[in-house]
C-alpha atoms as a PDB file:
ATOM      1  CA  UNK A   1     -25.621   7.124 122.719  1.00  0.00           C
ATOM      2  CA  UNK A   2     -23.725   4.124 123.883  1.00  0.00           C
ATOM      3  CA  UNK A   3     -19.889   3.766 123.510  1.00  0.00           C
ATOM      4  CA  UNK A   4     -19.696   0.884 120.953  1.00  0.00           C
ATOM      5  CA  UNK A   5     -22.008   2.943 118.856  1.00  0.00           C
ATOM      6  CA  UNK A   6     -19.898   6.560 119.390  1.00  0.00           C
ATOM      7  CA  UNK A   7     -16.810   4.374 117.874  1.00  0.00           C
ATOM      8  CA  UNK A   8     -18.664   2.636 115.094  1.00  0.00           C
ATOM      9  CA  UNK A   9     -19.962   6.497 114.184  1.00  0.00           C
ATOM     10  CA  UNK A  10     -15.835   7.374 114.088  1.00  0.00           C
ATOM     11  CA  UNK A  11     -14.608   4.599 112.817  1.00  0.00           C
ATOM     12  CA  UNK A  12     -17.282   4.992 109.124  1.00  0.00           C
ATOM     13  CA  UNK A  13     -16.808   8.999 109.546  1.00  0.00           C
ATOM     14  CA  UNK A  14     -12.664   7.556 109.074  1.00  0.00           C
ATOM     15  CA  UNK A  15     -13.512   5.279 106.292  1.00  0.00           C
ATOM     16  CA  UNK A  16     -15.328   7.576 104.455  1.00  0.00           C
ATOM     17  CA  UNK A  17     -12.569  10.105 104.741  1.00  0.00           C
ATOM     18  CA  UNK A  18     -10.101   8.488 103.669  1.00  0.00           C
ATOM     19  CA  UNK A  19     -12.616   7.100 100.814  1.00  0.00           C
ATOM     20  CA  UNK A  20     -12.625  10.447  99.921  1.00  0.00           C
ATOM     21  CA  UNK A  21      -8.915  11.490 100.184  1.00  0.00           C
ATOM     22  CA  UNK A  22      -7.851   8.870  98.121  1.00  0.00           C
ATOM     23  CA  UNK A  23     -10.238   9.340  95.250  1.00  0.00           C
ATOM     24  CA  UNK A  24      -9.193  12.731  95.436  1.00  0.00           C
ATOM     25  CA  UNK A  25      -5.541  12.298  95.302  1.00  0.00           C
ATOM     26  CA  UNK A  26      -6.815   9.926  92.331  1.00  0.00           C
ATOM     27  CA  UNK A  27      -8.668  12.568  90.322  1.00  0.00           C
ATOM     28  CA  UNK A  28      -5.791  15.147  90.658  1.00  0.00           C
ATOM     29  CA  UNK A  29      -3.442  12.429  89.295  1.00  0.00           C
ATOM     30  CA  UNK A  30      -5.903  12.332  86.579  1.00  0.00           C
ATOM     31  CA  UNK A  31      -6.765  16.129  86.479  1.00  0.00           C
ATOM     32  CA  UNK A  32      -2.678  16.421  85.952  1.00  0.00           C
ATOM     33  CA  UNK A  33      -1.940  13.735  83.614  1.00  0.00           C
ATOM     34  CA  UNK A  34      -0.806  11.219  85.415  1.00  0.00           C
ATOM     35  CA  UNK A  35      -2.072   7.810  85.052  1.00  0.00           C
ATOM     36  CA  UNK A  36      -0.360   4.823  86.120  1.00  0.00           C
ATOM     37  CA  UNK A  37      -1.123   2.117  84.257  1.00  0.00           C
ATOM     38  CA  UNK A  38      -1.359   4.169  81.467  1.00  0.00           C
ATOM     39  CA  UNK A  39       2.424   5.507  82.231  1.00  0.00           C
ATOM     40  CA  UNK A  40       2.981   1.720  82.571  1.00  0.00           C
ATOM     41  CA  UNK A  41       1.525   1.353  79.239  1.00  0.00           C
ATOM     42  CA  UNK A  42       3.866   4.090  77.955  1.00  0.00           C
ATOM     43  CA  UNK A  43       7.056   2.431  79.720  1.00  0.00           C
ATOM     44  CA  UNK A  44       6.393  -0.858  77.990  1.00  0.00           C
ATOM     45  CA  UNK A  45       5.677   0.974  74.470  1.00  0.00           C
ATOM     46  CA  UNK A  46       8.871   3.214  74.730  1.00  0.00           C
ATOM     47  CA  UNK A  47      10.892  -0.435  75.756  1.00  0.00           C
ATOM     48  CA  UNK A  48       9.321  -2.016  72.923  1.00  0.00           C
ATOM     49  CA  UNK A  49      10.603   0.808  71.032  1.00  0.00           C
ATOM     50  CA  UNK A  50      14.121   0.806  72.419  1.00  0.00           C
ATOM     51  CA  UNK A  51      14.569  -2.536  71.471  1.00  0.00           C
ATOM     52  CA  UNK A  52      12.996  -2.282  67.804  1.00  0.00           C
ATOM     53  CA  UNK A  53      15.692   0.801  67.573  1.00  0.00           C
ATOM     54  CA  UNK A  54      18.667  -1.128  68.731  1.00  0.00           C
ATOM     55  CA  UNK A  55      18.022  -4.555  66.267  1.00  0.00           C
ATOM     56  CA  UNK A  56      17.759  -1.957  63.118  1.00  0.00           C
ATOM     57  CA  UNK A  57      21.143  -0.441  64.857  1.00  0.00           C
ATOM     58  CA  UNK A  58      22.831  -3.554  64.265  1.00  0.00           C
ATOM     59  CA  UNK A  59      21.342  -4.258  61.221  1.00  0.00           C
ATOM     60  CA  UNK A  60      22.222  -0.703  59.778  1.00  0.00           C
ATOM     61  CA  UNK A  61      25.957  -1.691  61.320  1.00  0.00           C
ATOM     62  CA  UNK A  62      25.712  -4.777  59.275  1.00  0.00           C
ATOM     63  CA  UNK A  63      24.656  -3.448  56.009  1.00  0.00           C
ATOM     64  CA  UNK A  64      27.278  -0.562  56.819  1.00  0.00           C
ATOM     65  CA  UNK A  65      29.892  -3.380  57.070  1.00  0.00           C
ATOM     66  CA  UNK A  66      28.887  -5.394  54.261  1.00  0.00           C
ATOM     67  CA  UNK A  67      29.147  -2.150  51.961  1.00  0.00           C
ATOM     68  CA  UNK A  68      32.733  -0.960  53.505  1.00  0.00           C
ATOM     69  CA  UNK A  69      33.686  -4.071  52.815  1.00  0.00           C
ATOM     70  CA  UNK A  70      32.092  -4.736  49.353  1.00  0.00           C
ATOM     71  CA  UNK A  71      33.212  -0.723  48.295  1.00  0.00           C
ATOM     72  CA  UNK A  72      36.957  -2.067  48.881  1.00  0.00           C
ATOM     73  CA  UNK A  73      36.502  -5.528  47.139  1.00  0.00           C
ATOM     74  CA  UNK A  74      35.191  -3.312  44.081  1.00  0.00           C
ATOM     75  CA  UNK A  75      38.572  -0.532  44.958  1.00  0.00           C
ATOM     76  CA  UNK A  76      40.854  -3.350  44.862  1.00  0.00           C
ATOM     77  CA  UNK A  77      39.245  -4.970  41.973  1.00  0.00           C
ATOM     78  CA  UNK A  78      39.775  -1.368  40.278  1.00  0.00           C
ATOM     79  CA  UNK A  79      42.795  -0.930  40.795  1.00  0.00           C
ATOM     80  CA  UNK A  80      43.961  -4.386  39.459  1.00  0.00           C
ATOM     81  CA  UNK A  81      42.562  -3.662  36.263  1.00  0.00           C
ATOM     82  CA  UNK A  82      44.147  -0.404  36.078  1.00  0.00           C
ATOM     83  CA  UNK A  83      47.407  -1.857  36.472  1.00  0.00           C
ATOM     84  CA  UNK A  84      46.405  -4.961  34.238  1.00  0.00           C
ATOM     85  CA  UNK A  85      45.091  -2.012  31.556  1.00  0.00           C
ATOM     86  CA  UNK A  86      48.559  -0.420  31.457  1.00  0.00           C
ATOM     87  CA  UNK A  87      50.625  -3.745  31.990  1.00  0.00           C
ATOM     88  CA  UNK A  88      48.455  -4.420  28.354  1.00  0.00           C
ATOM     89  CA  UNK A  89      48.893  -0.917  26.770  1.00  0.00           C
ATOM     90  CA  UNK A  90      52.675  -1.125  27.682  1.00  0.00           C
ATOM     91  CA  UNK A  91      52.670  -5.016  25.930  1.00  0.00           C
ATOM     92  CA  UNK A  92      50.651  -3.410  22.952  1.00  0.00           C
ATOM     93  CA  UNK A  93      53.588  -0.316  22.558  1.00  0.00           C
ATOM     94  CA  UNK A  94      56.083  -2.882  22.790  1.00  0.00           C
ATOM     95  CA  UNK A  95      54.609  -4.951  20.211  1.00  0.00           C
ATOM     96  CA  UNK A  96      53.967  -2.763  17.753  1.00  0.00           C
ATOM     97  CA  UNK A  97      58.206  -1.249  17.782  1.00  0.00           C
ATOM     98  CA  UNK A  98      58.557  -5.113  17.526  1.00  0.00           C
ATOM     99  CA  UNK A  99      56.487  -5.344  14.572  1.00  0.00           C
ATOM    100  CA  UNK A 100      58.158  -2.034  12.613  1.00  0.00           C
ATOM    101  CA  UNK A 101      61.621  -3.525  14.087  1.00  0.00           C
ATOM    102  CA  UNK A 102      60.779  -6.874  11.824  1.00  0.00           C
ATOM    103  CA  UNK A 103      59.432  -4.385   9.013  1.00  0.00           C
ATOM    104  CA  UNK A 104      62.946  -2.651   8.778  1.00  0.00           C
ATOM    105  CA  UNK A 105      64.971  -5.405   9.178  1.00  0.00           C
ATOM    106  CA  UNK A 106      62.693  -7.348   6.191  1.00  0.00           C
ATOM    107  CA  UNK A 107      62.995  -4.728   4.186  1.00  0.00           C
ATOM    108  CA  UNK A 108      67.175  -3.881   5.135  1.00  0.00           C
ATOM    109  CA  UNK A 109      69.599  -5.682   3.450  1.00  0.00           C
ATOM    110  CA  UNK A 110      72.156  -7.925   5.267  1.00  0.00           C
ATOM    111  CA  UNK A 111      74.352 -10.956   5.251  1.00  0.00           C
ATOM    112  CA  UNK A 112      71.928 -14.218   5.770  1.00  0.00           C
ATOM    113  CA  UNK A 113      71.942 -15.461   9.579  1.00  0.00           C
ATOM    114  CA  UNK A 114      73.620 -12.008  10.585  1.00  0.00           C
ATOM    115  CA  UNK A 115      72.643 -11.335  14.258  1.00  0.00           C
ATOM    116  CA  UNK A 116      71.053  -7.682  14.895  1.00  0.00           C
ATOM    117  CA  UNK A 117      70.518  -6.138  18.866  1.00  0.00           C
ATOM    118  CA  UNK A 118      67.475  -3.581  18.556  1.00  0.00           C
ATOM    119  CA  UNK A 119      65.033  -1.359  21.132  1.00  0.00           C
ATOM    120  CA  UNK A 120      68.322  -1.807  23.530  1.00  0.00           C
ATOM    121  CA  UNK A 121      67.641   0.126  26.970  1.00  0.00           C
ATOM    122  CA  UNK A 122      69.080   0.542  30.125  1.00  0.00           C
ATOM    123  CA  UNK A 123      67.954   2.519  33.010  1.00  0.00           C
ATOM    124  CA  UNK A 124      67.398   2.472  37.121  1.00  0.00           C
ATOM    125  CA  UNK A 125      65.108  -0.420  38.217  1.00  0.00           C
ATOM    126  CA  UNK A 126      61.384   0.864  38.887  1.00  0.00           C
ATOM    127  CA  UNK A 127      61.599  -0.094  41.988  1.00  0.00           C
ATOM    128  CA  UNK A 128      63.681   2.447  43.156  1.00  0.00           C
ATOM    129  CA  UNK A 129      66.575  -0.064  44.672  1.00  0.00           C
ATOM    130  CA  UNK A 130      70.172   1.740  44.780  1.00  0.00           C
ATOM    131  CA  UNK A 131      72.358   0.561  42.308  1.00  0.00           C
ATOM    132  CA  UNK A 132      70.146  -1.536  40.391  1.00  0.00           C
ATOM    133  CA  UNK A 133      69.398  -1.452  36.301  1.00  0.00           C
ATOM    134  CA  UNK A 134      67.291  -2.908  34.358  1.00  0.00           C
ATOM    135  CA  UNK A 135      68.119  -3.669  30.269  1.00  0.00           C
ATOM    136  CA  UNK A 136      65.810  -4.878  27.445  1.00  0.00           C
ATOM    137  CA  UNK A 137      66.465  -5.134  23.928  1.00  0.00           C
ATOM    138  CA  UNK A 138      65.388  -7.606  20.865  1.00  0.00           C
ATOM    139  CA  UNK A 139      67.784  -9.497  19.422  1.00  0.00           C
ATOM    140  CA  UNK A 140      67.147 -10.999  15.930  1.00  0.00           C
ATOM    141  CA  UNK A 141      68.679 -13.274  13.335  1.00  0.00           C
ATOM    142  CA  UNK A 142      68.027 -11.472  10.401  1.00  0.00           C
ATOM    143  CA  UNK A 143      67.280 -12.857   6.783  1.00  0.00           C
ATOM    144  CA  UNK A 144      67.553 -16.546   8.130  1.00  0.00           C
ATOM    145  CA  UNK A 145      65.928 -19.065   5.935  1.00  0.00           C
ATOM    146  CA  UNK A 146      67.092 -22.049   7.644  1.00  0.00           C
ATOM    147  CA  UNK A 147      66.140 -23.165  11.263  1.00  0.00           C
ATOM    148  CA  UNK A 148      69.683 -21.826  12.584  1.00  0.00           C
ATOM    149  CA  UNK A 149      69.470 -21.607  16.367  1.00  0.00           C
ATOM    150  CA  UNK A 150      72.162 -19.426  18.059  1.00  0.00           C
ATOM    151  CA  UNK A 151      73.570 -20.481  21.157  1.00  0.00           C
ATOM    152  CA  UNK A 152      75.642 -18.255  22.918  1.00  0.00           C
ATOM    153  CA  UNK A 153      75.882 -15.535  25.626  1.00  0.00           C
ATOM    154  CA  UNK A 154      75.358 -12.349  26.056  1.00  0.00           C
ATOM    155  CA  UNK A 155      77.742  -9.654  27.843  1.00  0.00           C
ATOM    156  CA  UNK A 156      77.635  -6.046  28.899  1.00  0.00           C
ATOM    157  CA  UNK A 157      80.479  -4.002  29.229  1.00  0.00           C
ATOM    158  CA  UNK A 158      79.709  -1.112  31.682  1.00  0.00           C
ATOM    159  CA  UNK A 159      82.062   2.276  31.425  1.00  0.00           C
ATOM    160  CA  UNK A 160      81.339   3.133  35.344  1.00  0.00           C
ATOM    161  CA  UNK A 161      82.734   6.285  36.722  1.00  0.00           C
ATOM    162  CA  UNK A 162      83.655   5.910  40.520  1.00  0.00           C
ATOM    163  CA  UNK A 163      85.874   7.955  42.378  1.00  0.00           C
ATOM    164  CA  UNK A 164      86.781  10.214  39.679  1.00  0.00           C
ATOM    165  CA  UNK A 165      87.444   7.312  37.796  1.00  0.00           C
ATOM    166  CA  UNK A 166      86.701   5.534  34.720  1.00  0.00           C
ATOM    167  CA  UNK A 167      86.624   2.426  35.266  1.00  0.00           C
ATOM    168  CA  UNK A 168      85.599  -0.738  32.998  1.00  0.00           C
ATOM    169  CA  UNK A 169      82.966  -3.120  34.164  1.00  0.00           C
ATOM    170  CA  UNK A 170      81.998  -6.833  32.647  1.00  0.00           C
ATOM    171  CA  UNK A 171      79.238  -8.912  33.349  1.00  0.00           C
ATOM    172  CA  UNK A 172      78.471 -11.270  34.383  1.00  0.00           C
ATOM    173  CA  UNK A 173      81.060 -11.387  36.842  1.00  0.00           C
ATOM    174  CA  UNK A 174      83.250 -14.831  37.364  1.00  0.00           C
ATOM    175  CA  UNK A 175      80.926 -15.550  40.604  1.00  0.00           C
ATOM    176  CA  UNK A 176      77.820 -14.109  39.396  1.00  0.00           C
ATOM    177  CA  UNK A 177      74.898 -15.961  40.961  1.00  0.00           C
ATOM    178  CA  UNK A 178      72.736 -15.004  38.151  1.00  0.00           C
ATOM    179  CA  UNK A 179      74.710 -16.194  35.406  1.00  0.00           C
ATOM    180  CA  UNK A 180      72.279 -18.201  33.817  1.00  0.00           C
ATOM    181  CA  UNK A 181      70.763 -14.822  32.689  1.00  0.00           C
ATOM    182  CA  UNK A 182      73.185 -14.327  30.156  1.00  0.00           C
ATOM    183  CA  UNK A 183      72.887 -16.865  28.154  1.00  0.00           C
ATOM    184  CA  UNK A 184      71.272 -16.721  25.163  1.00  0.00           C
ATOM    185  CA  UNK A 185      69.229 -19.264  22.874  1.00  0.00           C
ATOM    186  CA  UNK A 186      66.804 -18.673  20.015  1.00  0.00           C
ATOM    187  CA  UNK A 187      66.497 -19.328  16.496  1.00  0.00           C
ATOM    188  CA  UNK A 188      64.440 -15.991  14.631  1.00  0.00           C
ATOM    189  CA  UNK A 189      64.121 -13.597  17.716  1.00  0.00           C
ATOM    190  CA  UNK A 190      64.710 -13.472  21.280  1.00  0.00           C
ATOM    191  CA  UNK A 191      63.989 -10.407  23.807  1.00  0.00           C
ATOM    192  CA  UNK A 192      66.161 -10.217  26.352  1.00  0.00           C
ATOM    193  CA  UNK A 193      65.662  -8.745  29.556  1.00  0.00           C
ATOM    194  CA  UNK A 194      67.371  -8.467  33.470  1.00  0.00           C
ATOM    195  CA  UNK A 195      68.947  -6.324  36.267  1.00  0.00           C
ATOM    196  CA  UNK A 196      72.152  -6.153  36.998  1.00  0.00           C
ATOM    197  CA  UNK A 197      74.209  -3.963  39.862  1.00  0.00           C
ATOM    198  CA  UNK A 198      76.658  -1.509  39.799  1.00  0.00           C
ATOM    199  CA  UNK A 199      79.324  -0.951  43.187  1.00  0.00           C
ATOM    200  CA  UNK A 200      78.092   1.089  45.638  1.00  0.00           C
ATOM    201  CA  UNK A 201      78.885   5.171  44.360  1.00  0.00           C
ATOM    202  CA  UNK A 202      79.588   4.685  41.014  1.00  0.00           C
ATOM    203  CA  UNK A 203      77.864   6.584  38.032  1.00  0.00           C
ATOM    204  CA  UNK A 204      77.115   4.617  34.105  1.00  0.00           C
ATOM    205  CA  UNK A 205      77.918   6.476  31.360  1.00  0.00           C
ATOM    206  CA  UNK A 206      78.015   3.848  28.400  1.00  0.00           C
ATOM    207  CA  UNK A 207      77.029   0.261  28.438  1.00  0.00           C
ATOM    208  CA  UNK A 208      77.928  -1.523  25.345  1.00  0.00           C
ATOM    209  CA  UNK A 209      75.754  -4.929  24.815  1.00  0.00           C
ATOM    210  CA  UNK A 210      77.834  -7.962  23.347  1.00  0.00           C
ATOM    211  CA  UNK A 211      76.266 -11.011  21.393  1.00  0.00           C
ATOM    212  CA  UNK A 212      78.889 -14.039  21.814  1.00  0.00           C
ATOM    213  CA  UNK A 213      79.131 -17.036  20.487  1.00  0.00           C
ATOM    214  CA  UNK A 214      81.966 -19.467  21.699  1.00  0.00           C
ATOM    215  CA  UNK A 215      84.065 -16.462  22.584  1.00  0.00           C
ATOM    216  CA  UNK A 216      83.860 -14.855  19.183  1.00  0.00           C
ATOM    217  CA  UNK A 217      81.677 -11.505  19.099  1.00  0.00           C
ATOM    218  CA  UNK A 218      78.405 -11.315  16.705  1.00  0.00           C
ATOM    219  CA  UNK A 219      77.065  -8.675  17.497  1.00  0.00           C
ATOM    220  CA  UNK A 220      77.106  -5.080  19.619  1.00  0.00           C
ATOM    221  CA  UNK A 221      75.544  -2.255  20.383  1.00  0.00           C
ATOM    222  CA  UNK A 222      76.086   0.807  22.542  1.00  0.00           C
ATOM    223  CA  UNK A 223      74.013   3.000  24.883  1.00  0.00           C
ATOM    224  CA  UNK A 224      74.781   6.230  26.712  1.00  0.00           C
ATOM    225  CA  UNK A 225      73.591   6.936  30.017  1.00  0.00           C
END
């Protein structure tokens, strides 16, 4: 056999060998379950997937936010009507020992356009500042027929003890900046209300509460600590 045909014979015998080694590497792929372009497939399906996973993500996170932030709108909205509720229980109690105050006092007898203090209180500032008191009362101008209008001033006398001491305390003070709170206008009723502080150690035992008008007293009323 000539040459050329001798390497024509090798060269098919090496094409069909590796013919045959590369569809069987092909079919074991197959025979093990491995297929590329269907593991391409699969890659592309699972990155599809991925990304369908990671927009609901956020969205989840959003609706997550938007409820956080919706559940403490609705927190804070509850707690401002529980403080409105009692703010309007506490004005209800307070109106109704105004209304048997006005009973009594209809009902008492008394001088015409006498001046009465009533519901007086004193006691620490809610707010828990050192030294400070708060007082409320209702002052009235009992059996007045006429449009009298009083115009005066109202004092406090504080029995303070302090060092051992008693010692007497007036308000307002000569340089008190709030002054203005003591004075006192009205023509039926009035309720009166403020702080006021005491020096720095001292103890109240009795305040008395003065009604003045143009230095003469009209009324009083006393309350122990």
């Amino acid at each position: 056999m000539a040459w050329y045909w001798r390497v024509l014979s090798v060269l098919v015998i090496l094409a069909a060998t590796l013919a045959l080694a590369n569809w069987i590497y092909d079919a074991g792929r197959r025979f093990a379950g491995f297929e590329r372009s269907q593991t391409e497939q699969e890659l592309d399906t699972l990155h599809v997937r991925k990304d369908e996973l990671e927009n609901e993500l956020v969205r989840l996170r959003s609706l997550a936010d938007a409820s956080e932030s919706k559940l403490q709108i609705e927190l804070t909205t509850q707690q401002q009507l529980t403080r409105q509720v009692k703010l309007l229980e506490e004005e209800n109690a307070r109106l109704k020992e105004d209304l048997s105050v006005f009973e009594n006092i209809a009902l008492a007898e008394g001088r015409e356009g006498s001046l009465s203090i009533n519901r007086l209180s004193v006691a620490p500032d809610v707010s828990g500042t050192a030294n400070l008191y708060h007082y409320r009362m209702l002052v009235v101008m009992q059996g007045s027929k006429k449009e009298v209008e009083f115009k005066g001033n109202l004092q406090l006398a504080l029995n303070l003890q302090q060092d051992g001491k008693s010692v007497m305390m007036l308000l307002p003070l000569p340089a008190d900046s709030n002054a203005l709170q003591y004075n006192v206008n009205f023509k039926h009723f009035r309720r009166l209300d403020g702080t006021f502080r005491i020096p720095p150690g001292a103890r109240i035992k009795t305040v008395e509460v003065r009604l003045l008008q143009s230095g003469v007293l009209k009324a009083s009323k006393n309350v122990t600590l």
